[in-house]
PDB file of N, CA and C in Angstrom:
ATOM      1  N   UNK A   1     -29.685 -44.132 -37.756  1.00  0.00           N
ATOM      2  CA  UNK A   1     -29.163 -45.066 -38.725  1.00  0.00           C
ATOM      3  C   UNK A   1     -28.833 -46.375 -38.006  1.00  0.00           C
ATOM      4  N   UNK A   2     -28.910 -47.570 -38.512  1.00  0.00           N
ATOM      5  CA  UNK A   2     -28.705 -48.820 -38.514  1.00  0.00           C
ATOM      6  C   UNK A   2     -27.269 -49.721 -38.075  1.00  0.00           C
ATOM      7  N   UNK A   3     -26.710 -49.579 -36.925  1.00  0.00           N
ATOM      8  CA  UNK A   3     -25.437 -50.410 -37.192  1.00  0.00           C
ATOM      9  C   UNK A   3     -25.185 -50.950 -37.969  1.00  0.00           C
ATOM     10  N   UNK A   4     -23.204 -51.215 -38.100  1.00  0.00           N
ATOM     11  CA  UNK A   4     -23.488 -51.893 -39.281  1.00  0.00           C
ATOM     12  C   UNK A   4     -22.222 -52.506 -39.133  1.00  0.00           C
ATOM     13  N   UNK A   5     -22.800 -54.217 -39.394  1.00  0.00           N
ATOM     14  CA  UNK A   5     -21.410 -55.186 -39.177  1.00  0.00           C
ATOM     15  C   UNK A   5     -20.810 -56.158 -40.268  1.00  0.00           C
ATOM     16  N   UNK A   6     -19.731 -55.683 -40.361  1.00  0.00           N
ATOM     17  CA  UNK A   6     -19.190 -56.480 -41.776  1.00  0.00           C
ATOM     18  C   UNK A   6     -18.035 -57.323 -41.001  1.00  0.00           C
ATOM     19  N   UNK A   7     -18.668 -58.609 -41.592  1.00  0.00           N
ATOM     20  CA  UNK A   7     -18.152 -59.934 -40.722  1.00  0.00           C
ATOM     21  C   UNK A   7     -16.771 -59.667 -41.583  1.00  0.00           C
ATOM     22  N   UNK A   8     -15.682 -60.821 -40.665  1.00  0.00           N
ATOM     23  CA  UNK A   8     -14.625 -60.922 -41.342  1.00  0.00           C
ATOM     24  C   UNK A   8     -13.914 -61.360 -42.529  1.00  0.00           C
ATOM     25  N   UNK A   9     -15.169 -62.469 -43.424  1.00  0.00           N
ATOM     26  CA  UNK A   9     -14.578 -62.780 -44.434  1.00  0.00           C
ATOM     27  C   UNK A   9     -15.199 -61.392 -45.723  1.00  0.00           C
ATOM     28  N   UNK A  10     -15.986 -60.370 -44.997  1.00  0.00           N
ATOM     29  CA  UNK A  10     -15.884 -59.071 -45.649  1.00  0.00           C
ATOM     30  C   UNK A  10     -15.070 -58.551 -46.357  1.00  0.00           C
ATOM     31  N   UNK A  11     -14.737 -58.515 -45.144  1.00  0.00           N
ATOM     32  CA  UNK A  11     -13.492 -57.721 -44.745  1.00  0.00           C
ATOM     33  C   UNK A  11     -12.514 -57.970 -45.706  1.00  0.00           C
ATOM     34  N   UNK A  12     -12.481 -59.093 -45.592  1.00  0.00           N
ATOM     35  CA  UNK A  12     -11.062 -59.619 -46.623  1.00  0.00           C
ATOM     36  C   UNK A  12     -11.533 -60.015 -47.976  1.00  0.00           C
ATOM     37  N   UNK A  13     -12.721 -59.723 -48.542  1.00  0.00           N
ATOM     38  CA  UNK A  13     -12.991 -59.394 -49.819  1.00  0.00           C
ATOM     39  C   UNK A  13     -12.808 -57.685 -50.397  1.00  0.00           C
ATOM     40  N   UNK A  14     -13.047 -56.867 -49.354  1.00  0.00           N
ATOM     41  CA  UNK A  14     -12.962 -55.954 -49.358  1.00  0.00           C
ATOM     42  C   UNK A  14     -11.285 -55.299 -49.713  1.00  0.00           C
ATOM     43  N   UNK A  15     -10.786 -55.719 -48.804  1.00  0.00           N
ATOM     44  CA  UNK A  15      -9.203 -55.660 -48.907  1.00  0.00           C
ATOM     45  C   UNK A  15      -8.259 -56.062 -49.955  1.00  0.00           C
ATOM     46  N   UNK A  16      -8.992 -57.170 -50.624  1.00  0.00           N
ATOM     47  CA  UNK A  16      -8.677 -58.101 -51.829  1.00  0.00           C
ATOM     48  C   UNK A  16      -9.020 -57.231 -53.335  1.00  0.00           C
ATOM     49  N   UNK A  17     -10.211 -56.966 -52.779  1.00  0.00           N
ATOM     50  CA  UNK A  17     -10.779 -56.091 -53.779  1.00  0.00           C
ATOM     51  C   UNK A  17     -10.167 -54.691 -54.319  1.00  0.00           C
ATOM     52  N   UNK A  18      -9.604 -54.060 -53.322  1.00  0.00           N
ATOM     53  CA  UNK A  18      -9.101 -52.521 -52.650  1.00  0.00           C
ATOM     54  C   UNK A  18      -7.514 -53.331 -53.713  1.00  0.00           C
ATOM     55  N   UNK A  19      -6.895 -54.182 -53.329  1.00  0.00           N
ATOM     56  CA  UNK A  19      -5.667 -54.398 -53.605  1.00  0.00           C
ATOM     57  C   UNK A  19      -5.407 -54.341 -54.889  1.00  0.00           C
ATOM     58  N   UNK A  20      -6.519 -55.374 -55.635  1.00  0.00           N
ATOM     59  CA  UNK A  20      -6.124 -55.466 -56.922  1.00  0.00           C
ATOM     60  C   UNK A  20      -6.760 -54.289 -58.009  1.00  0.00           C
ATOM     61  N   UNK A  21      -7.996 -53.538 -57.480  1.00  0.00           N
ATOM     62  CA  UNK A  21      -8.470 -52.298 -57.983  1.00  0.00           C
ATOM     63  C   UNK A  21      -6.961 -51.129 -58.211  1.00  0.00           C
ATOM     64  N   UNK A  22      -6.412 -51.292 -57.049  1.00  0.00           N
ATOM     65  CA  UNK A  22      -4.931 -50.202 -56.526  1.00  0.00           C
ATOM     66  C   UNK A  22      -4.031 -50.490 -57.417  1.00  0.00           C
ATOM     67  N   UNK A  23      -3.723 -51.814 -57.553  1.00  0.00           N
ATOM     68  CA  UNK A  23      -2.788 -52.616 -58.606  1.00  0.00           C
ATOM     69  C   UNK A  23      -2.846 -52.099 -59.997  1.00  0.00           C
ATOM     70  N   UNK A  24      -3.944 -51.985 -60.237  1.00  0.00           N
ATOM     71  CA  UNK A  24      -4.480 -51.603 -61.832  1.00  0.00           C
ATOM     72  C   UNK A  24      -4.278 -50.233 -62.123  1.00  0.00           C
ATOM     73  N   UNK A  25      -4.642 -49.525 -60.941  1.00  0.00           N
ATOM     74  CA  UNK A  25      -4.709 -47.793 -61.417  1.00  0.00           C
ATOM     75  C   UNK A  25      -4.303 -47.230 -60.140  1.00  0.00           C
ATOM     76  N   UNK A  26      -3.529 -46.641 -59.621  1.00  0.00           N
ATOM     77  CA  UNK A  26      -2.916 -46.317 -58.498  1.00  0.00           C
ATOM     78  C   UNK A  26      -4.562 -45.208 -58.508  1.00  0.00           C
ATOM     79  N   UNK A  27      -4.806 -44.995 -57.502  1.00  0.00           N
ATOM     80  CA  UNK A  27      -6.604 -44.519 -56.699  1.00  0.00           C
ATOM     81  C   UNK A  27      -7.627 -45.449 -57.573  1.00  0.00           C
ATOM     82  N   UNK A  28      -7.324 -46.102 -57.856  1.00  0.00           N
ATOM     83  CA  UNK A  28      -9.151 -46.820 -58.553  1.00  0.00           C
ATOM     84  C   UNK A  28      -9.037 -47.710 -57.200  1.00  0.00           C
ATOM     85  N   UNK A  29      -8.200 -48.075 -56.390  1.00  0.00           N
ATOM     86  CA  UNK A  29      -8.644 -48.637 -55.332  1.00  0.00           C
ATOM     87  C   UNK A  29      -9.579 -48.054 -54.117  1.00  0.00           C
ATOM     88  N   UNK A  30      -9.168 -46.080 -54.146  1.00  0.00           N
ATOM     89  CA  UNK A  30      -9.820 -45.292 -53.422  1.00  0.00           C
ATOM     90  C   UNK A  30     -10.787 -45.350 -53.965  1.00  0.00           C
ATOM     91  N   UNK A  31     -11.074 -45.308 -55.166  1.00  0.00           N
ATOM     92  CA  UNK A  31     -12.992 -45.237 -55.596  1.00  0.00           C
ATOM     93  C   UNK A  31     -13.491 -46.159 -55.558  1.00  0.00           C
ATOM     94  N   UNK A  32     -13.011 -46.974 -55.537  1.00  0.00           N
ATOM     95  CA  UNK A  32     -13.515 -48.981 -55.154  1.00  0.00           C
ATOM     96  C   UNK A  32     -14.170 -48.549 -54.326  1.00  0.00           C
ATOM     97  N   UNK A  33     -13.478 -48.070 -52.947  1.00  0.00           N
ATOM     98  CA  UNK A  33     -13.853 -47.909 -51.193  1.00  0.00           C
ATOM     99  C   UNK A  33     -14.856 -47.173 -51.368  1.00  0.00           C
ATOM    100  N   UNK A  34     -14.635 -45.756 -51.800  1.00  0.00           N
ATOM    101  CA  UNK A  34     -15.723 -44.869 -51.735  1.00  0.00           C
ATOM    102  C   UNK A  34     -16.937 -44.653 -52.688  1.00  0.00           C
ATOM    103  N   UNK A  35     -17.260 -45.691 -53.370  1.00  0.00           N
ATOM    104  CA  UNK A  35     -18.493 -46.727 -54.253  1.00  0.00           C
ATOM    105  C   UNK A  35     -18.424 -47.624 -53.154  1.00  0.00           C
ATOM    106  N   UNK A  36     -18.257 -48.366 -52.566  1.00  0.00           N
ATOM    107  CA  UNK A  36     -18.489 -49.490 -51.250  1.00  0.00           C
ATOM    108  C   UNK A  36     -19.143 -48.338 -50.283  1.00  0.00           C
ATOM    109  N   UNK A  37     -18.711 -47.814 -50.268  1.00  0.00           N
ATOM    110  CA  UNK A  37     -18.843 -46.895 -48.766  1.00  0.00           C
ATOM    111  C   UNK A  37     -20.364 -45.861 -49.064  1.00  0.00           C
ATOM    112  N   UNK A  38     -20.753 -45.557 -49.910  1.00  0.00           N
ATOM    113  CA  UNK A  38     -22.035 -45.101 -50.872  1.00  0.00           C
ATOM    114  C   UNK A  38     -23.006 -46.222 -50.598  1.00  0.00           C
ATOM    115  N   UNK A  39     -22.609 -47.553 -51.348  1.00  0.00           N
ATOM    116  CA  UNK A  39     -23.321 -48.339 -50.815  1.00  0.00           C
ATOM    117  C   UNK A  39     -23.960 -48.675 -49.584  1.00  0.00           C
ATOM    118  N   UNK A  40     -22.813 -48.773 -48.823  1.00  0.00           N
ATOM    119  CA  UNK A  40     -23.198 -49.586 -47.609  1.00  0.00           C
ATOM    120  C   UNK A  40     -24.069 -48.032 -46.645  1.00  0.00           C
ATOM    121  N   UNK A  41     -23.676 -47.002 -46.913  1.00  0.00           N
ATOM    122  CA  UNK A  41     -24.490 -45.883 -46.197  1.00  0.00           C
ATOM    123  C   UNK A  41     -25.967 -45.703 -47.385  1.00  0.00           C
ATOM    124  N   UNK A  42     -25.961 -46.017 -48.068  1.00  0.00           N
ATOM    125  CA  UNK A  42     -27.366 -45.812 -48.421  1.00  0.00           C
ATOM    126  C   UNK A  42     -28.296 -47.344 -47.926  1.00  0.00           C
ATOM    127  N   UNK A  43     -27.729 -48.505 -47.413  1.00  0.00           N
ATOM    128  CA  UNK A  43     -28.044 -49.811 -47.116  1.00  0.00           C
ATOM    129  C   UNK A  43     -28.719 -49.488 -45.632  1.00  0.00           C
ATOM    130  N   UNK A  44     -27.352 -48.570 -45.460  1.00  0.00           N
ATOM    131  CA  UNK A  44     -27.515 -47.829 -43.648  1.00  0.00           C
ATOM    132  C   UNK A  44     -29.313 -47.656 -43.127  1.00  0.00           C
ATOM    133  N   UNK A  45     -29.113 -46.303 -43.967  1.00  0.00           N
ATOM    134  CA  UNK A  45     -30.295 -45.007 -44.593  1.00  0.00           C
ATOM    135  C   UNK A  45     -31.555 -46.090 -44.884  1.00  0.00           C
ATOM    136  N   UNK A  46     -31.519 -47.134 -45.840  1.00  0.00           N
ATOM    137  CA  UNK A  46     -32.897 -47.784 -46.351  1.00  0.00           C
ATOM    138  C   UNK A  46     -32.813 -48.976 -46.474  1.00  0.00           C
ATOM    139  N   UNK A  47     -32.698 -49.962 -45.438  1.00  0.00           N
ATOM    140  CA  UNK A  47     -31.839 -50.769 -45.601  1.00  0.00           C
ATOM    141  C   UNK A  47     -33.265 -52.217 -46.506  1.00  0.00           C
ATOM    142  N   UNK A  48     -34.106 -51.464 -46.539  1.00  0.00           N
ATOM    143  CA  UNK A  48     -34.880 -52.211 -47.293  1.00  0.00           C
ATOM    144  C   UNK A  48     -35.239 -52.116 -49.086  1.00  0.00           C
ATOM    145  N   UNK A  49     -34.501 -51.385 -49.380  1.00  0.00           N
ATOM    146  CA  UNK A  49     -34.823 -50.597 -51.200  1.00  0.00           C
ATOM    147  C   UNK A  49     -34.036 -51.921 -52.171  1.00  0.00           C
ATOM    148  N   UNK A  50     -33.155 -52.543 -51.654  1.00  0.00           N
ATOM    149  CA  UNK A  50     -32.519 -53.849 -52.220  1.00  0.00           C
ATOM    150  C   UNK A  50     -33.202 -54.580 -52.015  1.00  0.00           C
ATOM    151  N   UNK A  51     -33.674 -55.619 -53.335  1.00  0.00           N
ATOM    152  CA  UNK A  51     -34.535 -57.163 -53.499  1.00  0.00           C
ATOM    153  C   UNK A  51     -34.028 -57.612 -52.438  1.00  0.00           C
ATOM    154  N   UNK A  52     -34.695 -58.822 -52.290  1.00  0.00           N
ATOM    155  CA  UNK A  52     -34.250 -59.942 -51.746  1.00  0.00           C
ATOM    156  C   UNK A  52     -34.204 -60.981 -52.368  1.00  0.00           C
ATOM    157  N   UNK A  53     -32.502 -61.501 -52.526  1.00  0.00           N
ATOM    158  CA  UNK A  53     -31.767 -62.472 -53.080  1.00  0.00           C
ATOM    159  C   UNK A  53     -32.003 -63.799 -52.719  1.00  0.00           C
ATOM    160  N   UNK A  54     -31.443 -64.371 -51.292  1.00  0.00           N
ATOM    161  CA  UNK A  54     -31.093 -65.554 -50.915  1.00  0.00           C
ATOM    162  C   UNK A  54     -31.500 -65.314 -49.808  1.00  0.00           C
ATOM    163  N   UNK A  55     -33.245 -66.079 -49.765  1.00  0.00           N
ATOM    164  CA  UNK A  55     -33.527 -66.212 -47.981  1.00  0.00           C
ATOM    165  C   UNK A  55     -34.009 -64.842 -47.839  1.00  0.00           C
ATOM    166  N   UNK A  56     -33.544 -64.421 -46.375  1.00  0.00           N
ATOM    167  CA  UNK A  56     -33.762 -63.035 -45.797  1.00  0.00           C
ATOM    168  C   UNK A  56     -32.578 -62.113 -46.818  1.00  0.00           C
ATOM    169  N   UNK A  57     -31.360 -62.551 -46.991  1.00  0.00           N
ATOM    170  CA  UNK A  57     -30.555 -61.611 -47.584  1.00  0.00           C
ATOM    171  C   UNK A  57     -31.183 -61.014 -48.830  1.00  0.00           C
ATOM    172  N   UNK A  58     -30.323 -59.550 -48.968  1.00  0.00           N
ATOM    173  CA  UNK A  58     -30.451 -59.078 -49.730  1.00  0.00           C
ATOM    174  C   UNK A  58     -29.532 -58.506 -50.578  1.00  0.00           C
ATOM    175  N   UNK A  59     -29.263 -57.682 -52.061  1.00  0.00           N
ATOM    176  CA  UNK A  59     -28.303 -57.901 -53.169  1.00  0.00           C
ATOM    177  C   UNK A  59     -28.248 -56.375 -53.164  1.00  0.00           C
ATOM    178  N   UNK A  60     -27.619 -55.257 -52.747  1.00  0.00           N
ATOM    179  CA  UNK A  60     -26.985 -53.971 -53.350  1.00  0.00           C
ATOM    180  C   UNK A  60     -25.746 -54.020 -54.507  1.00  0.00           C
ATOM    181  N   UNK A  61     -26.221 -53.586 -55.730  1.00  0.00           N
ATOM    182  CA  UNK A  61     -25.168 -54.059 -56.713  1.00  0.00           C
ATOM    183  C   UNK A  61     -24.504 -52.353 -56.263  1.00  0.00           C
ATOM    184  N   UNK A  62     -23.060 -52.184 -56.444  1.00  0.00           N
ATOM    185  CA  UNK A  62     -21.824 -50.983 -55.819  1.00  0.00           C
ATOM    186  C   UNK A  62     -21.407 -50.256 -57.621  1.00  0.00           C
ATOM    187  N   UNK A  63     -21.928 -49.044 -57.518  1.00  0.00           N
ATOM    188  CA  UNK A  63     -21.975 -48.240 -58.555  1.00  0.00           C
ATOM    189  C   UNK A  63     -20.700 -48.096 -59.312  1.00  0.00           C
ATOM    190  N   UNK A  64     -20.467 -47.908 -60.670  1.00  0.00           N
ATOM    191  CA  UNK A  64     -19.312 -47.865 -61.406  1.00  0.00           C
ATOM    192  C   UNK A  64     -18.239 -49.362 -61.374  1.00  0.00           C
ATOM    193  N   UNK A  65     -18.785 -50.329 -60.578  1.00  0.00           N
ATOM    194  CA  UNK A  65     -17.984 -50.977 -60.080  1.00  0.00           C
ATOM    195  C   UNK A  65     -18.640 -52.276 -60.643  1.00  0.00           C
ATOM    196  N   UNK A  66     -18.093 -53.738 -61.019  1.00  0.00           N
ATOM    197  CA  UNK A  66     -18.991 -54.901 -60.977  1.00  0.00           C
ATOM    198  C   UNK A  66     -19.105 -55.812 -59.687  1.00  0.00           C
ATOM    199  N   UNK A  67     -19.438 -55.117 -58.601  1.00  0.00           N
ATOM    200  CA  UNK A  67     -19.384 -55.715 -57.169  1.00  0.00           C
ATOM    201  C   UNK A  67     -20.643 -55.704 -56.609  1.00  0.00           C
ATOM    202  N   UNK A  68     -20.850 -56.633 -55.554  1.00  0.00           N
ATOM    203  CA  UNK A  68     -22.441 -56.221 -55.083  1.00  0.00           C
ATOM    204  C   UNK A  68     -22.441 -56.587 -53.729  1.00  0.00           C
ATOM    205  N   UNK A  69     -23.070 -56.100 -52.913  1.00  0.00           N
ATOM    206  CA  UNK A  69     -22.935 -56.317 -51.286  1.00  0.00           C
ATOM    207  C   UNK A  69     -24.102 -57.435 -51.022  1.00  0.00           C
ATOM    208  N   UNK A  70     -24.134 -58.445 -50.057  1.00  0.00           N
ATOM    209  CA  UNK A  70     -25.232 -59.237 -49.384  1.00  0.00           C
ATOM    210  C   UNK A  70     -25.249 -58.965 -48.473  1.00  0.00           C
ATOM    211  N   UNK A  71     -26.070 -58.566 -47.913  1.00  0.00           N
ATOM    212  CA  UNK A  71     -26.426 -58.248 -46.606  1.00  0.00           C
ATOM    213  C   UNK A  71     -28.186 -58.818 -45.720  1.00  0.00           C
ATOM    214  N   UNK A  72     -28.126 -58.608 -44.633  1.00  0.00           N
ATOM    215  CA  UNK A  72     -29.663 -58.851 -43.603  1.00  0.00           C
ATOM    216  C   UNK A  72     -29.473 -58.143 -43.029  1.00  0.00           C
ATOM    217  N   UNK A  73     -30.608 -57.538 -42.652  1.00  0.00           N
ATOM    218  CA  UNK A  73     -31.337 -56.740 -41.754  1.00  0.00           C
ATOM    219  C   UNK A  73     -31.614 -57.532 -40.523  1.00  0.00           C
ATOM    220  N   UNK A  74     -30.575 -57.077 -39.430  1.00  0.00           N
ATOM    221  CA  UNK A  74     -31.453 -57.943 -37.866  1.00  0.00           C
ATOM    222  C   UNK A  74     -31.618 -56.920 -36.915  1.00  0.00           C
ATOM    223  N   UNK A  75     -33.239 -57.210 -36.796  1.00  0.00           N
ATOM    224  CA  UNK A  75     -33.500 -56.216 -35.426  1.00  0.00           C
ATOM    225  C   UNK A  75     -32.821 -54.712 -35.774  1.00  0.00           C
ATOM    226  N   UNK A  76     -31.871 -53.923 -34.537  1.00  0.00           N
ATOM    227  CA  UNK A  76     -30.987 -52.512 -34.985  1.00  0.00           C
ATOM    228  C   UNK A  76     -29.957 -52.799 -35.869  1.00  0.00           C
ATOM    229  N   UNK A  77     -29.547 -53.797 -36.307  1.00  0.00           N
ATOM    230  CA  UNK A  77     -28.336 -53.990 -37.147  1.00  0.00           C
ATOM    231  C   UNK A  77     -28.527 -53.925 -38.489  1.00  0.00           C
ATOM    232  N   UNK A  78     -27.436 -54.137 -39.727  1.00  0.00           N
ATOM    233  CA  UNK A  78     -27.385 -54.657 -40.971  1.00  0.00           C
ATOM    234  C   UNK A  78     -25.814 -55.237 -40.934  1.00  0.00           C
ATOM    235  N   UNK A  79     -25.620 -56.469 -41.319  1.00  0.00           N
ATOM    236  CA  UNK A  79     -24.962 -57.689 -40.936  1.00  0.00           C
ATOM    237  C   UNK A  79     -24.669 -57.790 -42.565  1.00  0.00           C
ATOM    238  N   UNK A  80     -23.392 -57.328 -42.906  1.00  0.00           N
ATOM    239  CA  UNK A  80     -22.599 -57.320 -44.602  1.00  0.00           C
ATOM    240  C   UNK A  80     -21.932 -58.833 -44.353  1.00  0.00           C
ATOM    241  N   UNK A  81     -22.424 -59.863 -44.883  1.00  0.00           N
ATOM    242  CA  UNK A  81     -21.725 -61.126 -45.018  1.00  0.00           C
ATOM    243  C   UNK A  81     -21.233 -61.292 -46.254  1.00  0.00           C
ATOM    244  N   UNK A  82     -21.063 -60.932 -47.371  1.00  0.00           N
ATOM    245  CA  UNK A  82     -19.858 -60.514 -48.907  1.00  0.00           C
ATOM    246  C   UNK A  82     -20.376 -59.389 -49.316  1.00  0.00           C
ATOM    247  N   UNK A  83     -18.994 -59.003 -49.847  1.00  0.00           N
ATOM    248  CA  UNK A  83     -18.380 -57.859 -51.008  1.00  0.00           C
ATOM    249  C   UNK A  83     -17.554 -58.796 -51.597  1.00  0.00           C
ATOM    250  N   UNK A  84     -19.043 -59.119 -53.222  1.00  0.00           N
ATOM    251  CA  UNK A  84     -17.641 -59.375 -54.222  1.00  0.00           C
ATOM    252  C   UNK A  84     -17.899 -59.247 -56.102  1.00  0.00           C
ATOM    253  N   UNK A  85     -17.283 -59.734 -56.602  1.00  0.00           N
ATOM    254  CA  UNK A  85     -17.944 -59.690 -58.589  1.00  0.00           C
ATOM    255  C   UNK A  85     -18.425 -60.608 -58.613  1.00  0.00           C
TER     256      UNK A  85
END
């Protein structure tokens, strides 16, 4: 499988995301993560089955959820530059 690097302003969509999902329904923030986390391991697994959006990037829309990952493929890596609606 594919490394996999989720830059920092990810990160903090991710966290943002996690917060206000949690806010709403005490665990809809855990299924936020684990719909993100589905995603990004099937991105892992095939990291080519998602169009391509913008450029080289590409668009995984995150199941049950209205979120979608961008990501590139470099060389051994996959490089998550947003998680967002």
């Amino acid at each position: 499988m594919l490394d996999l690097i989720i830059l920092d302003d990810s990160d903090d969509d991710l966290l943002n995301a996690y917060n206000w999902h949690q806010a709403k329904e005490h665990g809809l923030g855990d299924r936020f993560l684990s719909s993100v986390q589905d995603g990004l391991t099937l991105i892992r697994q095939h990291p080519e089955i998602f169009p391509v959006s913008i450029v080289e990037c590409r668009r995984a829309l995150i199941s049950k959820f209205p979120f979608e990952i961008i990501y590139e493929k470099k060389e051994n890596r996959i490089v998550v530059y947003s998680v967002f609606n």
